[in-house]
Protein backbone atom coordinates (compact mmCIF):
# COMPACT_ATOMS: atom_id res chain seq x y z
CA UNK A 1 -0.39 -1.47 23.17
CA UNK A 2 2.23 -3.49 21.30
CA UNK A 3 1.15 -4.75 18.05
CA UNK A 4 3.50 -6.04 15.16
CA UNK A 5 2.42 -4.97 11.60
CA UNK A 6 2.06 -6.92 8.46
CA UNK A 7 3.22 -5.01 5.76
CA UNK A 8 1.97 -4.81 2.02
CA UNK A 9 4.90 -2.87 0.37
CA UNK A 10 4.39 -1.52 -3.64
CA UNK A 11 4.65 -2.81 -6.08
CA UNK A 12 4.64 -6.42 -6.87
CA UNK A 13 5.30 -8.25 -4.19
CA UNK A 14 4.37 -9.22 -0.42
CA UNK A 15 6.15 -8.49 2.48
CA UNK A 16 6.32 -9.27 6.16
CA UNK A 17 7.18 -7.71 9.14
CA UNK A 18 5.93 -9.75 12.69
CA UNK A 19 7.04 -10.36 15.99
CA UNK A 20 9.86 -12.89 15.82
CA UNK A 21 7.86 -15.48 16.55
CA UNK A 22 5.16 -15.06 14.15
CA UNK A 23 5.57 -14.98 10.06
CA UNK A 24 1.57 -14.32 9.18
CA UNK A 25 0.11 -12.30 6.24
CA UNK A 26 -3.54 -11.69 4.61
CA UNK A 27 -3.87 -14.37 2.33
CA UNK A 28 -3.40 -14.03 -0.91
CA UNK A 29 -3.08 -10.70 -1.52
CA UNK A 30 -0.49 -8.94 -3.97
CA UNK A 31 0.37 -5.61 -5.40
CA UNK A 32 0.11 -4.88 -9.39
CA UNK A 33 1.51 -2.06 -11.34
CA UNK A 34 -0.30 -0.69 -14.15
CA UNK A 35 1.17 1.96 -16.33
CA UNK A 36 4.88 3.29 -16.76
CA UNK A 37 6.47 5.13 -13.68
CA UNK A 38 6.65 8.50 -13.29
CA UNK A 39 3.54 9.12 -15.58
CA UNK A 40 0.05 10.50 -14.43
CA UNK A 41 -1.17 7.21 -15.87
CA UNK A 42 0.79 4.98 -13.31
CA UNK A 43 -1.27 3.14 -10.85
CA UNK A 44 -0.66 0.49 -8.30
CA UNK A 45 -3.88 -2.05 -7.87
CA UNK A 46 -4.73 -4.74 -5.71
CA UNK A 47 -5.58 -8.05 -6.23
CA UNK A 48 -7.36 -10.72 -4.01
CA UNK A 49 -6.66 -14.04 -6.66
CA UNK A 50 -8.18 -12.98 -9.61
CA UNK A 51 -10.42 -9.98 -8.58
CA UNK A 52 -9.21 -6.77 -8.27
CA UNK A 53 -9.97 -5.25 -4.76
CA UNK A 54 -9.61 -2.01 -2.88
CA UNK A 55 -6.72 -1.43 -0.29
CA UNK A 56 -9.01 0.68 1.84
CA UNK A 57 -12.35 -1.15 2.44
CA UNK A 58 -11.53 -4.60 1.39
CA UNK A 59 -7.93 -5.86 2.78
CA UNK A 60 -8.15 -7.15 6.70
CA UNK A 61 -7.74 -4.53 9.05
CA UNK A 62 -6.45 -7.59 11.46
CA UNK A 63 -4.45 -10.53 9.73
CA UNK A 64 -6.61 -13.50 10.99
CA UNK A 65 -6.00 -14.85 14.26
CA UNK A 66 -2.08 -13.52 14.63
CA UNK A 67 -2.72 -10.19 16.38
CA UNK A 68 -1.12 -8.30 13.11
CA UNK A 69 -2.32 -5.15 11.46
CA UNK A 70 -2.89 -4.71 8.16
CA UNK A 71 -0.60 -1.45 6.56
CA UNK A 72 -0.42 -0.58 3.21
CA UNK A 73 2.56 1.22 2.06
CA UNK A 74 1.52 4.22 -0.53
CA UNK A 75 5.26 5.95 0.15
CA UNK A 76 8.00 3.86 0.78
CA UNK A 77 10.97 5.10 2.80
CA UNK A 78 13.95 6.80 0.96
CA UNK A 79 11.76 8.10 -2.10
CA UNK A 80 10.88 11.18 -3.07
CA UNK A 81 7.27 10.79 -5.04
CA UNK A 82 4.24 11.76 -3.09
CA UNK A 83 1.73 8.39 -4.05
CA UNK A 84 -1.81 7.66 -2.12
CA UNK A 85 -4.59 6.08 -2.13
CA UNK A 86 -7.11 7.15 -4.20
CA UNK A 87 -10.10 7.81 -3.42
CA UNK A 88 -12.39 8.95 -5.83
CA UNK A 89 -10.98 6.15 -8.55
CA UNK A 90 -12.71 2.98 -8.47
CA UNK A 91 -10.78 0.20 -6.81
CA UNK A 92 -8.94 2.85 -5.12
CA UNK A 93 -5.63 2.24 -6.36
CA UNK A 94 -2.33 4.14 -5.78
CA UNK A 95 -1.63 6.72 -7.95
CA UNK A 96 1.02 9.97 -7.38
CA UNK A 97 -0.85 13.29 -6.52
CA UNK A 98 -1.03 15.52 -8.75
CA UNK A 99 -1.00 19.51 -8.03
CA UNK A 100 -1.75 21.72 -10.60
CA UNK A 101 -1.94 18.69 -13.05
CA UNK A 102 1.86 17.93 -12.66
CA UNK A 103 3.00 15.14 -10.63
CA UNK A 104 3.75 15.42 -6.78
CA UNK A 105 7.12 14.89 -5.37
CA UNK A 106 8.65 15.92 -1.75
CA UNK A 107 12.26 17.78 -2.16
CA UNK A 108 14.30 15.09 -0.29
CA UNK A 109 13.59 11.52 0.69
CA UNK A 110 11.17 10.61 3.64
CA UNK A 111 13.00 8.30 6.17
CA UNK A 112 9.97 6.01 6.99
CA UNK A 113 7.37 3.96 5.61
CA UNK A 114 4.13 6.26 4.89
CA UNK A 115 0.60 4.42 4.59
CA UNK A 116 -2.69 3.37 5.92
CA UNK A 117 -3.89 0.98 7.42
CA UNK A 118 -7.01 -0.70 5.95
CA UNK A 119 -10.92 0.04 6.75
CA UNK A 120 -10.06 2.86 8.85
């Protein structure tokens, strides 16, 4: 099936990426950082106006009427630091993994946009 994506990129700010013919995006919704970079303390929360929500259960997985998906970026292409969802923190925001309580990071840059897609 062909279906365009609507994007949520990290952190900060909205972005879309549609068919030509269609610029649509969930409403509203924006990226927040919390925390310095590069610390176990870093986190990247959601917000829906002034409540904080969770990219897994509670964006859209459609984008209203438009035929768009819903994708939330936890790795962005060309970087190195291994960031995800997280699960067991409430909200579920996106946080780097940790292994053996030091922060995660892949040897070379990935070349694509890693993420899920919402409520699945």
């Amino acid at each position: 099936s062909s279906c365009a994506m609507a994007t949520l990129l990290r952190p900060g700010t909205l972005w879309r990426r549609a068919t030509r013919s269609h610029r649509h995006f969930s409403a509203a919704v924006r990226a927040v950082p919390v925390g310095t970079p590069g610390t176990t303390d870093y986190r990247i929360f959601y917000e829906r106006g002034s409540d904080r929500i969770s990219p897994w259960h509670d964006i859209e997985l459609r984008a209203a009427d438009t035929g768009l998906v819903n994708f939330v970026c936890e790795i962005p292409k060309y970087t190195r630091a291994k960031f995800e969802v997280n699960v067991k923190e409430q909200s579920n925001p996106i946080a780097q993994d940790l292994k053996k309580g030091l922060l995660r990071d892949y040897p070379g840059p990935i070349y694509w946009n890693y993420g899920c897609v919402p409520q699945t």
